[in-house]
N, C-alpha and C. Protein backbone atom coordinates (compact mmCIF):
# COMPACT_ATOMS: atom_id res chain seq x y z
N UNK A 1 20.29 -23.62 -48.80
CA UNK A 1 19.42 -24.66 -49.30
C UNK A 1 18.70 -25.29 -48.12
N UNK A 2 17.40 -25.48 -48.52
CA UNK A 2 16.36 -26.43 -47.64
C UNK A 2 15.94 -27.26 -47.98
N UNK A 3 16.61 -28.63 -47.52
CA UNK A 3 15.80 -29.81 -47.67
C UNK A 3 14.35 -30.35 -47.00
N UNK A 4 13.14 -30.29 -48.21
CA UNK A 4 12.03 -30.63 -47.82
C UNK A 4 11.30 -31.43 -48.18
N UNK A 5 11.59 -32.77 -48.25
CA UNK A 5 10.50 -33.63 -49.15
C UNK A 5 10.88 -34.85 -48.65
N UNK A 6 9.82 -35.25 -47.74
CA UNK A 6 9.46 -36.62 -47.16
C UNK A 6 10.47 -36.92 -46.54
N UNK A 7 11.35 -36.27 -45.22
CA UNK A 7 12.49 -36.74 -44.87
C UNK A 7 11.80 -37.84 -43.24
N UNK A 8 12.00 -38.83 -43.36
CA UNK A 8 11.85 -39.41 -42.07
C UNK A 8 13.13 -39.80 -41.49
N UNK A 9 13.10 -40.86 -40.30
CA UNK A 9 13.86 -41.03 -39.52
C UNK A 9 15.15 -42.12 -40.23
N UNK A 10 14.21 -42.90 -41.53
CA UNK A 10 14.92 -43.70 -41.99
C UNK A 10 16.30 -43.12 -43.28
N UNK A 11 15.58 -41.54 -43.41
CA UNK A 11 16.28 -41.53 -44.56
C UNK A 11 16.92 -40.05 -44.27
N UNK A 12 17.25 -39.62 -43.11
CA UNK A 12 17.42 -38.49 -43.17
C UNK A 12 18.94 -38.65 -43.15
N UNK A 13 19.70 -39.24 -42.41
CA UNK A 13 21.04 -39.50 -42.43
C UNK A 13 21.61 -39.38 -43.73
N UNK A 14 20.35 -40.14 -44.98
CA UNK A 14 21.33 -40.95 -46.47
C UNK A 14 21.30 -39.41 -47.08
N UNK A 15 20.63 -38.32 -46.94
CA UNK A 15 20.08 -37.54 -47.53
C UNK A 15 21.17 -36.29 -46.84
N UNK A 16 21.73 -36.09 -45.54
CA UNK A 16 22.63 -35.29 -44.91
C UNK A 16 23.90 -35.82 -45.38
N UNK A 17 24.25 -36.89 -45.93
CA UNK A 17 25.75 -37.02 -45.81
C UNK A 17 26.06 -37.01 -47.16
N UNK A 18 25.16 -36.52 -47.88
CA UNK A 18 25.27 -36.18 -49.89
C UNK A 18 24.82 -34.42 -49.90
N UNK A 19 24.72 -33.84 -48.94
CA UNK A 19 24.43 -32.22 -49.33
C UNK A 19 24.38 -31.65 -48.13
N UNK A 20 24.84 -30.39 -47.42
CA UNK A 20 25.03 -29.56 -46.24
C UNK A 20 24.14 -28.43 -46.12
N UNK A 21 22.69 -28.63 -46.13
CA UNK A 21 21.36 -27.83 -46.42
C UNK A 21 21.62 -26.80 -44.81
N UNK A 22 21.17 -25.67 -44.93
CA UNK A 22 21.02 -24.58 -44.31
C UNK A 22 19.80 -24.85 -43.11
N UNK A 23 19.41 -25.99 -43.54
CA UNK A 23 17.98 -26.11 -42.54
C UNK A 23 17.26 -27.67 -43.14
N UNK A 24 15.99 -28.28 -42.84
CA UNK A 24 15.72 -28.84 -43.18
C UNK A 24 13.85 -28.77 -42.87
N UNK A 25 13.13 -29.37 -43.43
CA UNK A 25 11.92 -29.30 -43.46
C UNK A 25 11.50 -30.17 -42.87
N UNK A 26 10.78 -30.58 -41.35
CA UNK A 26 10.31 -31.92 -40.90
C UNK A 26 9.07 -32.22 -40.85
N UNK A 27 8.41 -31.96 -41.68
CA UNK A 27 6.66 -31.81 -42.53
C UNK A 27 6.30 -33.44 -42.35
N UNK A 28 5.67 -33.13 -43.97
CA UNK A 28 5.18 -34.82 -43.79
C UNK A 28 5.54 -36.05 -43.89
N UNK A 29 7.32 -36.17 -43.57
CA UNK A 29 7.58 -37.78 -43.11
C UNK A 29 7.78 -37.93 -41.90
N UNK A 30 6.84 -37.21 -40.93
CA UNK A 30 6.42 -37.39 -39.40
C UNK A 30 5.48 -37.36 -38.72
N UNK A 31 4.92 -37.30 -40.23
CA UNK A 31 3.01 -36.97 -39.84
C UNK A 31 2.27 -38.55 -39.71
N UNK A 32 1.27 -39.28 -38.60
CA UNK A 32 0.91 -40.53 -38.85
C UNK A 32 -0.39 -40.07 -39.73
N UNK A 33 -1.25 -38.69 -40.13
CA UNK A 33 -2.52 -38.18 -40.55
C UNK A 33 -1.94 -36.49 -40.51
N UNK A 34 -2.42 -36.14 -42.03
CA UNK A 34 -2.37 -34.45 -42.27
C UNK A 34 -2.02 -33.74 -41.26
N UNK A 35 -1.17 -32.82 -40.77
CA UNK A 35 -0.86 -32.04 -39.98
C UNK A 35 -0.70 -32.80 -38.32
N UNK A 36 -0.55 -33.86 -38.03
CA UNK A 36 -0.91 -33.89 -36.71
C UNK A 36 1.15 -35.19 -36.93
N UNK A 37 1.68 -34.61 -35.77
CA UNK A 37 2.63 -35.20 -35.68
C UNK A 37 2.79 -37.23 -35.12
N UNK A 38 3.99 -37.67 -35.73
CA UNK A 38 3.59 -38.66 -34.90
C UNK A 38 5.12 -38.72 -33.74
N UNK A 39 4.90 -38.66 -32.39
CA UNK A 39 5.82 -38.38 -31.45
C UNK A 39 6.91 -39.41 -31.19
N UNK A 40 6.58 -40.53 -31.54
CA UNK A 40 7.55 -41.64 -31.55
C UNK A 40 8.06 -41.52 -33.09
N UNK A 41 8.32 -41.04 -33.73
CA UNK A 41 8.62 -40.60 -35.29
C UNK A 41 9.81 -39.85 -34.97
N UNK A 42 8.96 -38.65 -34.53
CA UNK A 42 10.26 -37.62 -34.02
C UNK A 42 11.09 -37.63 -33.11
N UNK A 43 10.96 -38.75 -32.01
CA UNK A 43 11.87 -38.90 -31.16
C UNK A 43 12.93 -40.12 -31.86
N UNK A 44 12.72 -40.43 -32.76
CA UNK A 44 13.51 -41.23 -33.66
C UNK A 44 14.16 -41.14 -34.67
N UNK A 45 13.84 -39.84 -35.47
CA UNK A 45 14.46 -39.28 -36.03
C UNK A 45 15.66 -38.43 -35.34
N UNK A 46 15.30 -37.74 -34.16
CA UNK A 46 16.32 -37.28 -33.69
C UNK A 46 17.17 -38.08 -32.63
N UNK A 47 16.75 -39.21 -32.01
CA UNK A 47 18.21 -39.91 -31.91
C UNK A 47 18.91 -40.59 -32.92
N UNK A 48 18.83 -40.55 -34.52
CA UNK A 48 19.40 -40.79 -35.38
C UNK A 48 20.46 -39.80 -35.54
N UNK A 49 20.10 -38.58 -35.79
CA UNK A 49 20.54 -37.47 -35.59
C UNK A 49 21.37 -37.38 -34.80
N UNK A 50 21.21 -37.35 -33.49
CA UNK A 50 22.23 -37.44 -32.30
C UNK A 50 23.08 -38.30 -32.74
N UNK A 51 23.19 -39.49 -32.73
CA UNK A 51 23.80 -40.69 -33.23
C UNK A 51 24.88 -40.02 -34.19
N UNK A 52 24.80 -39.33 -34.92
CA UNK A 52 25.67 -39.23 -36.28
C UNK A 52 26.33 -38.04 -35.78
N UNK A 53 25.69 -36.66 -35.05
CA UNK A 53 26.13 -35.38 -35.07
C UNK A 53 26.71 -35.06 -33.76
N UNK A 54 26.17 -35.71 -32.27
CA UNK A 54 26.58 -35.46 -31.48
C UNK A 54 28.24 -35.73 -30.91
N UNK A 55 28.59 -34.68 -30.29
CA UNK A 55 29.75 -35.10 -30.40
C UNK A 55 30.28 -35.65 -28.87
């Protein structure tokens, strides 16, 4: 399973600790405009990430 629909930095945690997806989709809840990333988004999402997974 792939989780893909609007995951940002705020909600990706609530959304990992209810299902163990194979991968995940980091599309458009990191986008600030269509296709173009926003870099302080993604560096925030993944120290959330770290935060919870790193060991």
């Amino acid at each position: 399973m792939i989780i893909r629909w609007g995951l940002t930095p705020d909600n990706i945690l609530d959304d990992l600790i209810h299902v163990y997806p194979n991968g995940v989709d980091l599309s458009s809840g990191l986008e600030f405009v269509l296709g173009n990333k926003d870099i302080d988004t993604v560096a925030k999402l993944f120290a959330n990430l770290k935060s919870k997974f790193a060991s």
